[in-house]
C-alpha atoms as a PDB file:
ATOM      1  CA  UNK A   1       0.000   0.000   0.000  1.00  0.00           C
ATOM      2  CA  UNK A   2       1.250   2.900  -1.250  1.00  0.00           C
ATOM      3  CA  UNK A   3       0.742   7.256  -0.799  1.00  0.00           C
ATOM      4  CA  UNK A   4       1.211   9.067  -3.915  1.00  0.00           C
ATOM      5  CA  UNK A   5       1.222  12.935  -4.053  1.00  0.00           C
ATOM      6  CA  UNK A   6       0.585  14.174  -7.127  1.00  0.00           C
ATOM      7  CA  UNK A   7      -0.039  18.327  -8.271  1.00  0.00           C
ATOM      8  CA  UNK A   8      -3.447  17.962  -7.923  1.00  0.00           C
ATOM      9  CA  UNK A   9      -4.967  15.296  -5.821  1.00  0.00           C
ATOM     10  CA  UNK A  10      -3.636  12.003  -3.639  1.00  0.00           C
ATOM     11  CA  UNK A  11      -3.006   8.889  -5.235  1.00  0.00           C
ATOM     12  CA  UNK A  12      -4.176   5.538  -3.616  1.00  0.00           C
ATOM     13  CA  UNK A  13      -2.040   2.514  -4.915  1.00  0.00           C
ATOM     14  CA  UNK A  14      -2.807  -1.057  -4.019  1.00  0.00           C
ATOM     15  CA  UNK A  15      -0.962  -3.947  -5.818  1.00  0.00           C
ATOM     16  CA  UNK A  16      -1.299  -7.405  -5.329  1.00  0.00           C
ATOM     17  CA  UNK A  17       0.384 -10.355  -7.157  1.00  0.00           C
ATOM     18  CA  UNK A  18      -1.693 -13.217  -8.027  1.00  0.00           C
ATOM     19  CA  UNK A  19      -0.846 -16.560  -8.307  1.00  0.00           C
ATOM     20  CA  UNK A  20      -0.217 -16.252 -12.294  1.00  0.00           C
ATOM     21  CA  UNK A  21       2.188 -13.548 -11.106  1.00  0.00           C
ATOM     22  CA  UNK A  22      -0.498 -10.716 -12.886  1.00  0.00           C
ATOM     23  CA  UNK A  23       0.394  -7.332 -11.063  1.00  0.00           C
ATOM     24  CA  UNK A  24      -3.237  -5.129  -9.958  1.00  0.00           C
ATOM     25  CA  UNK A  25      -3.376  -1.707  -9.899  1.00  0.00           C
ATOM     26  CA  UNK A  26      -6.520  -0.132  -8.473  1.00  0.00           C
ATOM     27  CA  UNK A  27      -5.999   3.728  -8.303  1.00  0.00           C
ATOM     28  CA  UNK A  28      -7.990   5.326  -6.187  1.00  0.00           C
ATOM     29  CA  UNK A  29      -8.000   9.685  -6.920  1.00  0.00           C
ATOM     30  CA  UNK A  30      -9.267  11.511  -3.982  1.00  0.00           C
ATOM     31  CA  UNK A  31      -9.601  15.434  -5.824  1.00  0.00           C
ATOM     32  CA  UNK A  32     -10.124  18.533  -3.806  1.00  0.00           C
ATOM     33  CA  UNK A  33     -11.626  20.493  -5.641  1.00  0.00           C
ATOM     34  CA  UNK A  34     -13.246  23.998  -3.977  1.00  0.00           C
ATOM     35  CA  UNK A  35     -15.707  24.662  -6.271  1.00  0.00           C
ATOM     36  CA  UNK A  36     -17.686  20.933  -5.232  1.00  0.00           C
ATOM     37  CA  UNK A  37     -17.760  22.235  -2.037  1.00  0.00           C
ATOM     38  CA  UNK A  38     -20.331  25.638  -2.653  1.00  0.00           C
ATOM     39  CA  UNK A  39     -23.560  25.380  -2.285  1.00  0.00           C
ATOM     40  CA  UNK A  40     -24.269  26.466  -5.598  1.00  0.00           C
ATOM     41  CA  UNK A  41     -24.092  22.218  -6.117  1.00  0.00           C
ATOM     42  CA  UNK A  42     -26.273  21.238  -3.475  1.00  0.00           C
ATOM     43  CA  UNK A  43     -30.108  20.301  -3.432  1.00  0.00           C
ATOM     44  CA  UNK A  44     -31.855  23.072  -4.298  1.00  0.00           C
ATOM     45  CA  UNK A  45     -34.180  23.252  -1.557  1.00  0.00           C
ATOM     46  CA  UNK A  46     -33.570  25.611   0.880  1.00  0.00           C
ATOM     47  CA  UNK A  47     -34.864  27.431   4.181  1.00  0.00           C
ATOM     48  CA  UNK A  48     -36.552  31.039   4.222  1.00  0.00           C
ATOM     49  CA  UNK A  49     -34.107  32.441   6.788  1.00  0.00           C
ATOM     50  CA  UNK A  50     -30.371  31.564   6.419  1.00  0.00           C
ATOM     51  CA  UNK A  51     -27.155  32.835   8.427  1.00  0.00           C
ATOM     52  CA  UNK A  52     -24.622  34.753   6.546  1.00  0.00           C
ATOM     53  CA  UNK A  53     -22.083  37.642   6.043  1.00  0.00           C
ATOM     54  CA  UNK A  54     -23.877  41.243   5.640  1.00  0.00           C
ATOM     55  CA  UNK A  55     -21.174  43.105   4.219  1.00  0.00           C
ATOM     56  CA  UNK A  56     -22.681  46.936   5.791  1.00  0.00           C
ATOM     57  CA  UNK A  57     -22.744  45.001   9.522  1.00  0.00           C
ATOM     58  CA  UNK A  58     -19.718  43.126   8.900  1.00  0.00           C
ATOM     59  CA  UNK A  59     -20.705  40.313  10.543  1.00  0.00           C
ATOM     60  CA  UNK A  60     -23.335  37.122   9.724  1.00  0.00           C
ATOM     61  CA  UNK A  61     -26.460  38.150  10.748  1.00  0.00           C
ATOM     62  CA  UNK A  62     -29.869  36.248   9.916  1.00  0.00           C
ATOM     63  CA  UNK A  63     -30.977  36.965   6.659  1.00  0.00           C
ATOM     64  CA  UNK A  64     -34.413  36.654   5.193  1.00  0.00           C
ATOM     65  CA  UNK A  65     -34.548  34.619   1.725  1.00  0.00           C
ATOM     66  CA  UNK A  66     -36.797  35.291  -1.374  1.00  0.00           C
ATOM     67  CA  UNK A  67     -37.144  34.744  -5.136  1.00  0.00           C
ATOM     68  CA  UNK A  68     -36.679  37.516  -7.393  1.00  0.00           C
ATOM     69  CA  UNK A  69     -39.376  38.166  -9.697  1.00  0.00           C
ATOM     70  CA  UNK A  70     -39.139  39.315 -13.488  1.00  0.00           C
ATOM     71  CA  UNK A  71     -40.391  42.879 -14.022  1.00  0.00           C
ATOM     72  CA  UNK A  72     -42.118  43.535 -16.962  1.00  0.00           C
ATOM     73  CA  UNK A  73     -40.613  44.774 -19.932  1.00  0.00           C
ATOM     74  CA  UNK A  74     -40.731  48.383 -20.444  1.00  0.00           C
ATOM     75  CA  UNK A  75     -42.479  49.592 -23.706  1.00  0.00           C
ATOM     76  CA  UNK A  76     -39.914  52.368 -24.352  1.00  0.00           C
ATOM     77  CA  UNK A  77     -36.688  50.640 -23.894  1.00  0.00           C
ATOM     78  CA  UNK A  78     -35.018  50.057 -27.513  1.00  0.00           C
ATOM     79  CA  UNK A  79     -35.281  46.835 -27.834  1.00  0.00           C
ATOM     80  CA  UNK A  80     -38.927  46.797 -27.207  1.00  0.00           C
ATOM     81  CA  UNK A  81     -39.635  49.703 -29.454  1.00  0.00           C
ATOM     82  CA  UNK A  82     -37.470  47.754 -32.442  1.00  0.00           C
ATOM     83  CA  UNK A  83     -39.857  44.719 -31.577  1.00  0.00           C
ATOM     84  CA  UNK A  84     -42.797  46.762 -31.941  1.00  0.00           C
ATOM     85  CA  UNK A  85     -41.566  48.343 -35.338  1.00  0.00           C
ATOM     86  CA  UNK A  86     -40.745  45.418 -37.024  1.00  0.00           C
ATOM     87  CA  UNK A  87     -43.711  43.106 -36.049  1.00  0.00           C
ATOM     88  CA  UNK A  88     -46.388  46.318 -36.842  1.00  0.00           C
ATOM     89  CA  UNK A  89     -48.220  45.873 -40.672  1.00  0.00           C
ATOM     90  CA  UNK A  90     -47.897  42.744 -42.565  1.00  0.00           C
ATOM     91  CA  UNK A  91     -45.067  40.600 -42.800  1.00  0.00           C
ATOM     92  CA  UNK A  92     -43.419  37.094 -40.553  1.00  0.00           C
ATOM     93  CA  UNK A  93     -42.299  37.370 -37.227  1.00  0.00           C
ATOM     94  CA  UNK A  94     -38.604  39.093 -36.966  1.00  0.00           C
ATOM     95  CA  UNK A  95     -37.284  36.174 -35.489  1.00  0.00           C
ATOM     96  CA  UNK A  96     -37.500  31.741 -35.991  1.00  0.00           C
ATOM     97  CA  UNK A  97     -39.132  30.262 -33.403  1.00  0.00           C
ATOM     98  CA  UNK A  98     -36.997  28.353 -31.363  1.00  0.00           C
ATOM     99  CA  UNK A  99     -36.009  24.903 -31.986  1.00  0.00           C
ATOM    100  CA  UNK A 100     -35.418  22.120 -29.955  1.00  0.00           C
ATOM    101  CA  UNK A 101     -35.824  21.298 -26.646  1.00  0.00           C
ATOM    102  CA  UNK A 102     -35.950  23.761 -23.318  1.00  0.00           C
ATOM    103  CA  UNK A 103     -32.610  23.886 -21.346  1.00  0.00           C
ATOM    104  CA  UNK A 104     -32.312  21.325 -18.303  1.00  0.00           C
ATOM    105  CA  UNK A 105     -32.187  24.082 -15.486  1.00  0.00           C
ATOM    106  CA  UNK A 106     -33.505  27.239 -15.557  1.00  0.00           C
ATOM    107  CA  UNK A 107     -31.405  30.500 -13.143  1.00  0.00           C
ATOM    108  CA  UNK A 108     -33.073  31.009  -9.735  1.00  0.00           C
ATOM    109  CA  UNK A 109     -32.255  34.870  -8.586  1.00  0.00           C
ATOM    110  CA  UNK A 110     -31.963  35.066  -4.786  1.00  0.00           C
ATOM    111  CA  UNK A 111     -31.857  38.251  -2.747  1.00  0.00           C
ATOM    112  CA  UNK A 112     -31.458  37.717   0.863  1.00  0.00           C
ATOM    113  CA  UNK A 113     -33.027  40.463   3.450  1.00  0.00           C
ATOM    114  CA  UNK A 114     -30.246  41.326   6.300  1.00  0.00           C
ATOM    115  CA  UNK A 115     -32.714  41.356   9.365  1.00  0.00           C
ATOM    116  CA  UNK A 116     -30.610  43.907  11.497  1.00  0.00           C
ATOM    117  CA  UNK A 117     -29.828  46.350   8.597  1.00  0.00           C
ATOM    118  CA  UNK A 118     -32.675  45.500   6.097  1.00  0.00           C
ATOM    119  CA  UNK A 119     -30.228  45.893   3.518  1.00  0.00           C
ATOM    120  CA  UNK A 120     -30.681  43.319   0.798  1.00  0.00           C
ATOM    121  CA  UNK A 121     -27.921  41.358  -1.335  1.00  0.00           C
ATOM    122  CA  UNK A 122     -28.274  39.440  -4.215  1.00  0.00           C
ATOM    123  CA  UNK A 123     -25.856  37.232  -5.219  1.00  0.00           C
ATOM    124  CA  UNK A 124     -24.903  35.811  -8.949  1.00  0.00           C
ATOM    125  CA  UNK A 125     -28.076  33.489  -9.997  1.00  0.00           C
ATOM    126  CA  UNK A 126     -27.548  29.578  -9.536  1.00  0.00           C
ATOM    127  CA  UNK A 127     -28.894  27.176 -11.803  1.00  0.00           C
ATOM    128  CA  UNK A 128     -31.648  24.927 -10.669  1.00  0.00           C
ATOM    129  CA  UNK A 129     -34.083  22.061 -12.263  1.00  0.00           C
ATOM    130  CA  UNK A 130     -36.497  22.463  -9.254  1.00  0.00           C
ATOM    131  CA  UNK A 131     -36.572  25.104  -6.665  1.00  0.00           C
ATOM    132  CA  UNK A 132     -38.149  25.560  -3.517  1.00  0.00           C
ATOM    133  CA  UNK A 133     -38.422  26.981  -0.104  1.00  0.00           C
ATOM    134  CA  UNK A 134     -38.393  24.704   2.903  1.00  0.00           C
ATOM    135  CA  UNK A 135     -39.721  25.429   6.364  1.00  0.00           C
ATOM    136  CA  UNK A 136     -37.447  24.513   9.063  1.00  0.00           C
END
């Protein structure tokens, strides 16, 4: 039995002879990667109120967990006025329809309510098949 270090991650050697003198090698990698480790990876069910760092207190206070919602598209930003333009009168759609199939997970926005300071941070999105609040 035998400990190799390599760059990234520990090796775990074993060899055994057998009787037709055939040498075994079962290597076992143990990685460490950081990245597993945040809970952007984990089930995505998770509790309304959560302990963390509020950056204006500077310390982990309770914070209060909701779902963003999508705001409605404004009629006078560019893009909107374009759409408008192009799909008035006669004539197709500006754009194909979409092909295919939907993507596997959709982004879940979370913005968490600092109770102490009721300032709110909202971290990047995570990426989620099912999401859901769970009452502890």
């Amino acid at each position: 039995m035998t400990w190799l270090r390599s760059r990234d991650h520990f090796l775990f050697v074993f060899d055994m002879v057998s009787e037709e003198t055939l040498l075994y090698r079962f290597i076992f990698s143990l990685p460490s990667n950081p990245v597993w480790d945040t809970p952007r990876l984990m089930t995505m069910k998770r509790p309304r109120k959560i302990n963390t760092y509020c950056p204006k207190c500077k310390k982990h206070t309770v914070h209060e967990v909701e779902k963003v919602k999508k705001k409605p598209a404004g009629e006078l930003k560019r893009g909107q006025r374009q759409f408008r333009r192009v799909t008035a009168g006669y004539g197709g759609f500006p754009r194909p329809k979409p092909e295919g199939r939907e993507k596997p997970t959709r982004r879940v926005w979370l913005r968490f309510k600092c109770v102490d300071c009721k300032k709110y941070v909202q971290p990047p999105a995570i990426r989620a098949k099912k999401f859901e609040f769970v009452e502890e």
